[in-house]
N, C-alpha and C. Protein backbone atom coordinates (compact mmCIF):
# COMPACT_ATOMS: atom_id res chain seq x y z
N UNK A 1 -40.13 -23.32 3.41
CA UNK A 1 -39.04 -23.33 4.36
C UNK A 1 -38.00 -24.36 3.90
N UNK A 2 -37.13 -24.03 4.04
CA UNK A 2 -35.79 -25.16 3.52
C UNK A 2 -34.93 -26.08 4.92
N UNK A 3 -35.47 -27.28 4.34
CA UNK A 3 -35.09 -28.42 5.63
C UNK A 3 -33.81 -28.42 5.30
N UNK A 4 -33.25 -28.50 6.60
CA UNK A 4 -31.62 -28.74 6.72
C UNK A 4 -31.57 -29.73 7.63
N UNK A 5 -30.48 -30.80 7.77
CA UNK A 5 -29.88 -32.30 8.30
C UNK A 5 -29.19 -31.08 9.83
N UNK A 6 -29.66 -31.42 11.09
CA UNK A 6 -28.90 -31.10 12.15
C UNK A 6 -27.40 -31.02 11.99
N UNK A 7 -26.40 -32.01 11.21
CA UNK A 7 -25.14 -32.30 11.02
C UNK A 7 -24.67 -31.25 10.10
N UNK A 8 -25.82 -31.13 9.27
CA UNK A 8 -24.96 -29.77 8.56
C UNK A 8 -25.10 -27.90 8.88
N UNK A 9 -25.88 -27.90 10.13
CA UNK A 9 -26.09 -26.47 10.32
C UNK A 9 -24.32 -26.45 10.92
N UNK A 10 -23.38 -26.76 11.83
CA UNK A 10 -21.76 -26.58 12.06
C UNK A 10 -21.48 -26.31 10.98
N UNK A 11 -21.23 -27.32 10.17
CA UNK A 11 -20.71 -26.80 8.39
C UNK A 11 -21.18 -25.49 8.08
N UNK A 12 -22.37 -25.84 7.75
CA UNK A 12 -22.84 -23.72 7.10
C UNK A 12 -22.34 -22.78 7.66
N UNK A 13 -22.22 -23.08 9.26
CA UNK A 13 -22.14 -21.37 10.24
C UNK A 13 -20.45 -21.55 10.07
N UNK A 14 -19.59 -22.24 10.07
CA UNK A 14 -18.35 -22.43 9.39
C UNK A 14 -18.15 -22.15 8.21
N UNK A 15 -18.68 -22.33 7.52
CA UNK A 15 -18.18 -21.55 5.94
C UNK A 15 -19.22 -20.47 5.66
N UNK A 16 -19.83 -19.70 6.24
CA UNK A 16 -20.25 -18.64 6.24
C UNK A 16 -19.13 -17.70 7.29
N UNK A 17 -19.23 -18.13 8.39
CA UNK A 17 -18.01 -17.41 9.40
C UNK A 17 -16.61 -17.13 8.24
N UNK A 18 -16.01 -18.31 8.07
CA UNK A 18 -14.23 -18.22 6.68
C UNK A 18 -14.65 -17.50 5.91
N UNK A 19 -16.43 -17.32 4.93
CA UNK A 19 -16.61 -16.38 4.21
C UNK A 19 -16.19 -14.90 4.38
N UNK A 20 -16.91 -14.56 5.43
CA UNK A 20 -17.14 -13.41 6.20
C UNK A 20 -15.44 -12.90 6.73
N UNK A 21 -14.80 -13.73 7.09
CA UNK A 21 -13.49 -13.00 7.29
C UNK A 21 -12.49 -13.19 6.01
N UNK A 22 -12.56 -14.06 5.45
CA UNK A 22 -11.94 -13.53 4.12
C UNK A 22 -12.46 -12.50 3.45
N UNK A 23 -13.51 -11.94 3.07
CA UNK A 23 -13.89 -11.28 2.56
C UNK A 23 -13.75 -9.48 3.14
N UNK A 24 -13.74 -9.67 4.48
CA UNK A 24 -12.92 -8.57 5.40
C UNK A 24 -11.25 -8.40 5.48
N UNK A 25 -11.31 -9.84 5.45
CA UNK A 25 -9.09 -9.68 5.06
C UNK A 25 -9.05 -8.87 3.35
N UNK A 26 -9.25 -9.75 2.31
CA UNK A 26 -9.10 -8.97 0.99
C UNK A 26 -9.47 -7.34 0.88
N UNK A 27 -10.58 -6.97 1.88
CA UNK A 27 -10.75 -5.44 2.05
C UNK A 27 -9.89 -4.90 2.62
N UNK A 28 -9.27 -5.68 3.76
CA UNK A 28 -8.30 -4.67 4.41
C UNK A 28 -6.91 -4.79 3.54
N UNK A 29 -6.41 -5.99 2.85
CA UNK A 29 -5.75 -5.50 2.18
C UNK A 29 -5.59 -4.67 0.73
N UNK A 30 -6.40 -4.21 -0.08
CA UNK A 30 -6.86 -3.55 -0.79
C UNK A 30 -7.30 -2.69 -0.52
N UNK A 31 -7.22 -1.87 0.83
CA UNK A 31 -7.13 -0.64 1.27
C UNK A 31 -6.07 -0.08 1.77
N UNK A 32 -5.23 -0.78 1.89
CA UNK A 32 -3.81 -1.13 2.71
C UNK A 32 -2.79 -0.93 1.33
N UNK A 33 -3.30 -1.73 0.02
CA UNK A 33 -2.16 -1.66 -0.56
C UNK A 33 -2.64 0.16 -1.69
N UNK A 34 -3.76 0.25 -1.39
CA UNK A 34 -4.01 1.67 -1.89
C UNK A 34 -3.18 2.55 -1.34
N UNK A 35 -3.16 2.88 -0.26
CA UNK A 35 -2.60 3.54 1.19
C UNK A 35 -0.98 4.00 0.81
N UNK A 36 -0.73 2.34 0.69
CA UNK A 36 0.73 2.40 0.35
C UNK A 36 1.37 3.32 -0.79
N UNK A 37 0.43 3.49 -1.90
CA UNK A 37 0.78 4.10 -3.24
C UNK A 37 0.40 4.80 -3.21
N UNK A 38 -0.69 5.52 -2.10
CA UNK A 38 -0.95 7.26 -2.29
C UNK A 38 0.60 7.55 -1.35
N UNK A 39 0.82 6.97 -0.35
CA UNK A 39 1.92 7.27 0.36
C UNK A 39 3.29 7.11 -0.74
N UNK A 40 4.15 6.37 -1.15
CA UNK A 40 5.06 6.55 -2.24
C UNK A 40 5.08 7.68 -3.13
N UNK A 41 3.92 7.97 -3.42
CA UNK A 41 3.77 8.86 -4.74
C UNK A 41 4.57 9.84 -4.21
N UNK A 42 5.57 10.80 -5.14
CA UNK A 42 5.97 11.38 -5.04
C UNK A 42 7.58 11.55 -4.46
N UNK A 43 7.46 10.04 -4.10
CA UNK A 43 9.38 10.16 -3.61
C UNK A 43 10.19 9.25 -4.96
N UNK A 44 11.22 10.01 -4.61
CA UNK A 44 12.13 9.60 -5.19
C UNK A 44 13.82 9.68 -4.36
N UNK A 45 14.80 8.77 -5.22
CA UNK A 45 15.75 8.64 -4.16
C UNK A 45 16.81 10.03 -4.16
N UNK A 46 17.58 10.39 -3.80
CA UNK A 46 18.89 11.36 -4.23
C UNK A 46 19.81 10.74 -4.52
N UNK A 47 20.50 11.57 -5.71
CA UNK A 47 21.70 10.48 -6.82
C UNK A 47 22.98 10.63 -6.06
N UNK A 48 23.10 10.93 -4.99
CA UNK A 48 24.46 10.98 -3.90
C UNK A 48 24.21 10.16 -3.23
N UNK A 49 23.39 10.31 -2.01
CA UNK A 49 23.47 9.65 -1.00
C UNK A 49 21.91 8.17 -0.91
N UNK A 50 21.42 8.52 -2.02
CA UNK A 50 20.17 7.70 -1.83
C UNK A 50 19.03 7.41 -0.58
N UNK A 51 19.02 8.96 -0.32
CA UNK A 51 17.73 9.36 0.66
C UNK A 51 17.07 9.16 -0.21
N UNK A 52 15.80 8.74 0.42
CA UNK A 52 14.55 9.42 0.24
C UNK A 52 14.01 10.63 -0.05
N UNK A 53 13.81 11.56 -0.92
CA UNK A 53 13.08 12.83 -0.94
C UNK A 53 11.50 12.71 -1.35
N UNK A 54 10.85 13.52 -0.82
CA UNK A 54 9.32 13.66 -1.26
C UNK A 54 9.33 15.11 -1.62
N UNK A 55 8.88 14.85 -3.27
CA UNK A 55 8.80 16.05 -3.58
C UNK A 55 7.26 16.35 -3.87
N UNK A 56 6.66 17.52 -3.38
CA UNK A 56 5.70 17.77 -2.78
C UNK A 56 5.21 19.29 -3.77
N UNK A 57 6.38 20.07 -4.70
CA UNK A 57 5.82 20.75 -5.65
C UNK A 57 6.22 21.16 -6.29
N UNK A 58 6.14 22.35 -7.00
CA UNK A 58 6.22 22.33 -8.40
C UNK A 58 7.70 22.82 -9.04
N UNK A 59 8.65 22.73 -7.94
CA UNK A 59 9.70 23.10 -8.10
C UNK A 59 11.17 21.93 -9.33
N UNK A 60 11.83 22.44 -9.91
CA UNK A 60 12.59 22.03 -10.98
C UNK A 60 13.18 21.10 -10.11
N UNK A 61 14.07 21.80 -9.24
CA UNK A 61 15.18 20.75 -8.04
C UNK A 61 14.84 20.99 -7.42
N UNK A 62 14.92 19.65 -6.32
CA UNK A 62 14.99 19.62 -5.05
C UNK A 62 15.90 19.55 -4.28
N UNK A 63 15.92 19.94 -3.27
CA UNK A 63 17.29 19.74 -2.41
C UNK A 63 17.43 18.62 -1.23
N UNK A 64 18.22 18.09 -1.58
CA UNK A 64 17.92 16.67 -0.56
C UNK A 64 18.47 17.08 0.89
N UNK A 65 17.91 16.65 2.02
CA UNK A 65 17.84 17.41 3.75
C UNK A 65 18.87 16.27 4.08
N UNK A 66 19.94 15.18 3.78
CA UNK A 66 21.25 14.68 4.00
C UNK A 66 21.72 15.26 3.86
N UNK A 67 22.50 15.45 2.09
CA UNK A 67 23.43 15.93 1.86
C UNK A 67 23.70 16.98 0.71
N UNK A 68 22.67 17.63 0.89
CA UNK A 68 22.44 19.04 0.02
C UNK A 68 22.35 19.20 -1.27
N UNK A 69 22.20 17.93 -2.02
CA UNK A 69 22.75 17.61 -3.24
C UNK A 69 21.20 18.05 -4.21
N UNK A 70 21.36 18.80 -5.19
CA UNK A 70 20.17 19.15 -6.00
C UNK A 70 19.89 18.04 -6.85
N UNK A 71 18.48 17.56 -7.04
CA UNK A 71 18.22 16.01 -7.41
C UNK A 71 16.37 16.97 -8.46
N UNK A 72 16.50 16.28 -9.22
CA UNK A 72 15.41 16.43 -10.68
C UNK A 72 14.31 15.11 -10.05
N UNK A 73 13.10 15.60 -9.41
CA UNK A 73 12.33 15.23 -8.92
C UNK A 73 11.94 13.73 -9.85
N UNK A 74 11.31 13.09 -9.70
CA UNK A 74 10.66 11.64 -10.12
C UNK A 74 11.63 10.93 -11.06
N UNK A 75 13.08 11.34 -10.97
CA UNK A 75 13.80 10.87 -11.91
C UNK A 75 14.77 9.73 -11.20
N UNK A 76 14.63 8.35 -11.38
CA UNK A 76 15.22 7.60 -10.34
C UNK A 76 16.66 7.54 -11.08
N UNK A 77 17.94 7.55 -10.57
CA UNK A 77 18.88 6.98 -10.72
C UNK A 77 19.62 5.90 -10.66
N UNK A 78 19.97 4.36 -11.43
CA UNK A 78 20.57 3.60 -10.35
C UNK A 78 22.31 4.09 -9.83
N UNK A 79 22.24 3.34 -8.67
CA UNK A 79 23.43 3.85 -7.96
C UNK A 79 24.49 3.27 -7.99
């Protein structure tokens, strides 16, 4: 059996507790920042008006739902 000092069982259940939720924060964010990049995938901006489009298949152009402008999917422009 392993003797422990009364003064230090607070300490342990304290840095076992900070363990335990850091180790639940880094999961949630590393599921969170996964999330984010299945969500992005696939947009890109329009070279007119700089919507957002999600292009979703297998089509050459897309047509952007602002301002009608035909835009070449994953191809970013700066503006």
């Amino acid at each position: 059996m392993i003797r422990l000092p009364p003064e230090l069982l607070p300490l342990l259940y304290a840095v076992v507790l900070l363990a335990a939720v850091l180790v639940l924060w880094l999961a949630g964010e590393w599921r969170r920042a996964r999330q984010r990049k299945r969500e992005r995938r696939g947009l890109f901006p329009c070279r007119l008006c700089a919507e957002w489009i999600r292009h979703g298949g297998k089509a050459q152009l897309v047509r952007c739902k602002a301002c009608g402008a035909l835009n070449e999917p994953g191809r970013a422009v700066d503006l």
